[in-house]
N, C-alpha and C. Protein backbone atom coordinates (compact mmCIF):
# COMPACT_ATOMS: atom_id res chain seq x y z
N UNK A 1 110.99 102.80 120.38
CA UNK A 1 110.42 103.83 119.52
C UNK A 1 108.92 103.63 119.42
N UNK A 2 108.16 104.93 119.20
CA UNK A 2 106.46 105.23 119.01
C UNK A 2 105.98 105.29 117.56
N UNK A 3 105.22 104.73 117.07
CA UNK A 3 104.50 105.30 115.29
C UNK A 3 102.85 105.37 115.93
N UNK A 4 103.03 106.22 115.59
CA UNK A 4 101.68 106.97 116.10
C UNK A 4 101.01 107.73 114.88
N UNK A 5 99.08 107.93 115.02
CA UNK A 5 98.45 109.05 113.84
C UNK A 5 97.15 108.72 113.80
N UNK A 6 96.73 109.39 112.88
CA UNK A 6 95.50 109.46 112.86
C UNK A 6 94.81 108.60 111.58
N UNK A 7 94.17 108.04 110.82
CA UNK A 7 93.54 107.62 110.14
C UNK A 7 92.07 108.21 109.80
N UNK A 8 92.31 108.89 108.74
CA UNK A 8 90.97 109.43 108.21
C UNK A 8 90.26 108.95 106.78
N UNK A 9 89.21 109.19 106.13
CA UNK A 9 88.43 109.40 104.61
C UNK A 9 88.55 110.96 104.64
N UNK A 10 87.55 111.37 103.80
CA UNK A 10 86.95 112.86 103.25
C UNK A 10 86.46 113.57 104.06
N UNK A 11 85.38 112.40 105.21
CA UNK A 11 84.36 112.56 106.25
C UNK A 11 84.91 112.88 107.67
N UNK A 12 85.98 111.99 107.75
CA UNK A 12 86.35 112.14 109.17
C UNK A 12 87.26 110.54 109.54
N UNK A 13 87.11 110.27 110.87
CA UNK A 13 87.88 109.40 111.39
C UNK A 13 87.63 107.76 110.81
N UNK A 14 88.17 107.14 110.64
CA UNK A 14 88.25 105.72 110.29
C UNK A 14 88.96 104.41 111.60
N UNK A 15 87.89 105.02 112.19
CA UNK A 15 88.15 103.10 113.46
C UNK A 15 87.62 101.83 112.96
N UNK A 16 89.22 101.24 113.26
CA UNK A 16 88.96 99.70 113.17
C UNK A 16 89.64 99.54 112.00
N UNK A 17 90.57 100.50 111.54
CA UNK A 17 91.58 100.01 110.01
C UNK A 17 92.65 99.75 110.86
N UNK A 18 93.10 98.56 110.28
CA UNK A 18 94.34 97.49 110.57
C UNK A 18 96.00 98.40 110.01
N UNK A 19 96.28 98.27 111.03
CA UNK A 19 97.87 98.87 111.31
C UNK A 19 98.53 97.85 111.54
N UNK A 20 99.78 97.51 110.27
CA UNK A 20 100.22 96.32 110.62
C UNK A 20 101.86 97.01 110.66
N UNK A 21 103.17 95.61 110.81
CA UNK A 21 104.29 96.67 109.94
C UNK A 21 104.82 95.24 109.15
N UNK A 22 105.09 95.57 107.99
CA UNK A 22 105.61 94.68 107.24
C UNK A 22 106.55 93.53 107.74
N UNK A 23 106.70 92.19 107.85
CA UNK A 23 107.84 91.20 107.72
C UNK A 23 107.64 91.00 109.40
N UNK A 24 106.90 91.64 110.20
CA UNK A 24 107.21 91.36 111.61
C UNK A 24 105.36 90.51 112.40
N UNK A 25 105.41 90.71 113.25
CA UNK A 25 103.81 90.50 113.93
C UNK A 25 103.18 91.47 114.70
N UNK A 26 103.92 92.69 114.20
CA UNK A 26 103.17 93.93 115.02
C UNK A 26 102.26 94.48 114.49
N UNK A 27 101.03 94.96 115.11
CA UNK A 27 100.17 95.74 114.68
C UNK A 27 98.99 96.01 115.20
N UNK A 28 98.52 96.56 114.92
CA UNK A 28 97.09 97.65 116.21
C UNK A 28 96.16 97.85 114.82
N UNK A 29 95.01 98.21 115.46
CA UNK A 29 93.57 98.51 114.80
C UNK A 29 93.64 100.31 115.29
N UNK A 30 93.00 101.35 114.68
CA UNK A 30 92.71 102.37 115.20
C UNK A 30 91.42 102.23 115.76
N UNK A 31 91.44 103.17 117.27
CA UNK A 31 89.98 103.65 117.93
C UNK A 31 88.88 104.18 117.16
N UNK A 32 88.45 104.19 118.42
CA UNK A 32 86.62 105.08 117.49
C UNK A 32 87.32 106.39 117.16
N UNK A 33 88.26 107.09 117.52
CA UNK A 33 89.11 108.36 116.80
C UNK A 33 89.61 108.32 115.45
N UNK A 34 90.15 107.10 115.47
CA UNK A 34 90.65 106.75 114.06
C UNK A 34 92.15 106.68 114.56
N UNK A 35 92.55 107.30 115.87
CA UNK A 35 94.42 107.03 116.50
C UNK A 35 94.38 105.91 116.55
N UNK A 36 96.03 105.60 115.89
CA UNK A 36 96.46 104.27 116.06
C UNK A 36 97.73 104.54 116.77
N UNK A 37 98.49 103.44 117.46
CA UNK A 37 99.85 103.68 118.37
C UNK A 37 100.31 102.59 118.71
N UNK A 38 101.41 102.40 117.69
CA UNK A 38 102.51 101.16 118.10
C UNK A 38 103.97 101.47 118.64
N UNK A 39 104.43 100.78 120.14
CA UNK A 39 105.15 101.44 121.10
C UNK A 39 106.04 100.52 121.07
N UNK A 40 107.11 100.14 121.81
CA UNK A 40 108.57 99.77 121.43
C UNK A 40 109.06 98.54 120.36
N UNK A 41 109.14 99.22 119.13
CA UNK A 41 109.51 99.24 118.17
C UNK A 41 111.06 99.55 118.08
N UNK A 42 111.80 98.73 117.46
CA UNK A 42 113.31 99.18 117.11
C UNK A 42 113.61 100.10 116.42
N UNK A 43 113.99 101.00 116.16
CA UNK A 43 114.08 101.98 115.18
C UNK A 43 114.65 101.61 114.05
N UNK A 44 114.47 102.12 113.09
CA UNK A 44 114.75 101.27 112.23
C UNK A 44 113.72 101.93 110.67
N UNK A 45 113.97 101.29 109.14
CA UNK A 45 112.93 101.52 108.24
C UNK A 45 111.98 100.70 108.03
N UNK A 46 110.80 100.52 108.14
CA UNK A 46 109.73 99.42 108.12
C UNK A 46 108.73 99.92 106.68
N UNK A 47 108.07 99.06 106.39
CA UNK A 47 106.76 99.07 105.48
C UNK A 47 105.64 99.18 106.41
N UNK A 48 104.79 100.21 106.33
CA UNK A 48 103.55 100.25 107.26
C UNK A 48 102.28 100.10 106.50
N UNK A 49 101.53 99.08 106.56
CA UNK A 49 100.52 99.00 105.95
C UNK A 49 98.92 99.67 106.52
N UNK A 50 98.19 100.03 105.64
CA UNK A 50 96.94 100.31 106.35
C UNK A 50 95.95 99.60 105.65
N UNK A 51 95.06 98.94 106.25
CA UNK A 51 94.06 98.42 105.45
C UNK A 51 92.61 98.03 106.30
N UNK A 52 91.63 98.40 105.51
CA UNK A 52 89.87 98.84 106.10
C UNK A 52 89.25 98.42 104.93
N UNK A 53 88.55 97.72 105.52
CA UNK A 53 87.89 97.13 104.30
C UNK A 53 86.90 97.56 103.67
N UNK A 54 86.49 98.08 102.30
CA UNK A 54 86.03 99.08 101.71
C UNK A 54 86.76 100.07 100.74
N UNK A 55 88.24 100.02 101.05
CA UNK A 55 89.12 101.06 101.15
C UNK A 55 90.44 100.22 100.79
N UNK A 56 91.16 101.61 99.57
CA UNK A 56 92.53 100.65 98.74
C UNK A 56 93.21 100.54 100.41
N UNK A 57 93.86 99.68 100.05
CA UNK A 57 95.09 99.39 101.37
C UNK A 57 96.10 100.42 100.86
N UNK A 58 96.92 100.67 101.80
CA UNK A 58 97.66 101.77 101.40
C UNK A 58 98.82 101.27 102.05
N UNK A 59 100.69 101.49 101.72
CA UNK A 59 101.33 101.18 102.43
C UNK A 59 102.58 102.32 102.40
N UNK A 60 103.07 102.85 103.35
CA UNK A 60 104.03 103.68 103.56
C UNK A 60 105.77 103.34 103.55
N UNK A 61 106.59 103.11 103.02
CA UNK A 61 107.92 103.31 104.17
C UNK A 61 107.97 104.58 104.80
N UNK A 62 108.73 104.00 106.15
CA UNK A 62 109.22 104.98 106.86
C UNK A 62 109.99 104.52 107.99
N UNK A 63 110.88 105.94 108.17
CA UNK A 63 112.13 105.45 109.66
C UNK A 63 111.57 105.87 110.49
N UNK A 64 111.56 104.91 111.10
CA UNK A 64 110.79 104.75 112.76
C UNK A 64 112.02 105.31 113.60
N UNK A 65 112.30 106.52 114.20
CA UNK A 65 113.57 106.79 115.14
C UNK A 65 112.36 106.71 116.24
N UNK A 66 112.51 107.91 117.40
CA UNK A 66 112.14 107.12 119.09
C UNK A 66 110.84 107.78 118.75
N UNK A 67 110.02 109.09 118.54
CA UNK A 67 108.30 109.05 118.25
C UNK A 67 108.28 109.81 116.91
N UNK A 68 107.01 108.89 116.54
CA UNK A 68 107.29 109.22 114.36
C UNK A 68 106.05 109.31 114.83
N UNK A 69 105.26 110.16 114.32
CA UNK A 69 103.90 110.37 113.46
C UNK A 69 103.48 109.89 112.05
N UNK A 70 102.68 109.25 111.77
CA UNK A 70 102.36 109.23 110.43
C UNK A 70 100.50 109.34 110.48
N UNK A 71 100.11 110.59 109.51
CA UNK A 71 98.63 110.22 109.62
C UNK A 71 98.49 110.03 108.22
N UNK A 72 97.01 109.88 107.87
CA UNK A 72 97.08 109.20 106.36
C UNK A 72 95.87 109.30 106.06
N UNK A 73 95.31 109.41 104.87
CA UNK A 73 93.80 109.41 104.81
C UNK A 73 93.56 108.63 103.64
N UNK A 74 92.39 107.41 103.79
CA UNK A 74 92.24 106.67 102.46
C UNK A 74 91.46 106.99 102.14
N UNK A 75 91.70 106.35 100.61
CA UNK A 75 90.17 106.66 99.52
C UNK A 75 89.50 105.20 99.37
């Protein structure tokens, strides 16, 4: 399975906020776009964290089936 999205503020894109997933060792940074994309993953419900420093960390559940989107925008 895919978790894939975008990461934004007010302004626009946010590269280089940390995409982790809870309890495991997976996780990606987003591009100079602000896309982030983590690829075979079990499907399954995970805790997805986001965190940029400057900026509350933010954390999601969600079921990861075979491609999930999640975009998100911090304050």
């Amino acid at each position: 399975a895919t978790l894939s999205g975008q990461i934004r503020d007010g302004e626009g894109p946010l590269p280089g906020t940390a995409v982790t997933l809870d309890g495991s060792f997976r996780g990606t940074s987003a591009d100079a776009s602000g896309r982030y994309q983590l690829t075979n993953i079990q499907p399954g419900t995970y805790t997805v964290r986001f965190a940029l420093l400057g900026y509350e960390t933010q954390t999601r559940q969600i079921t990861i089936s075979s491609n999930t989107q999640l975009d998100l925008t911090l304050d």
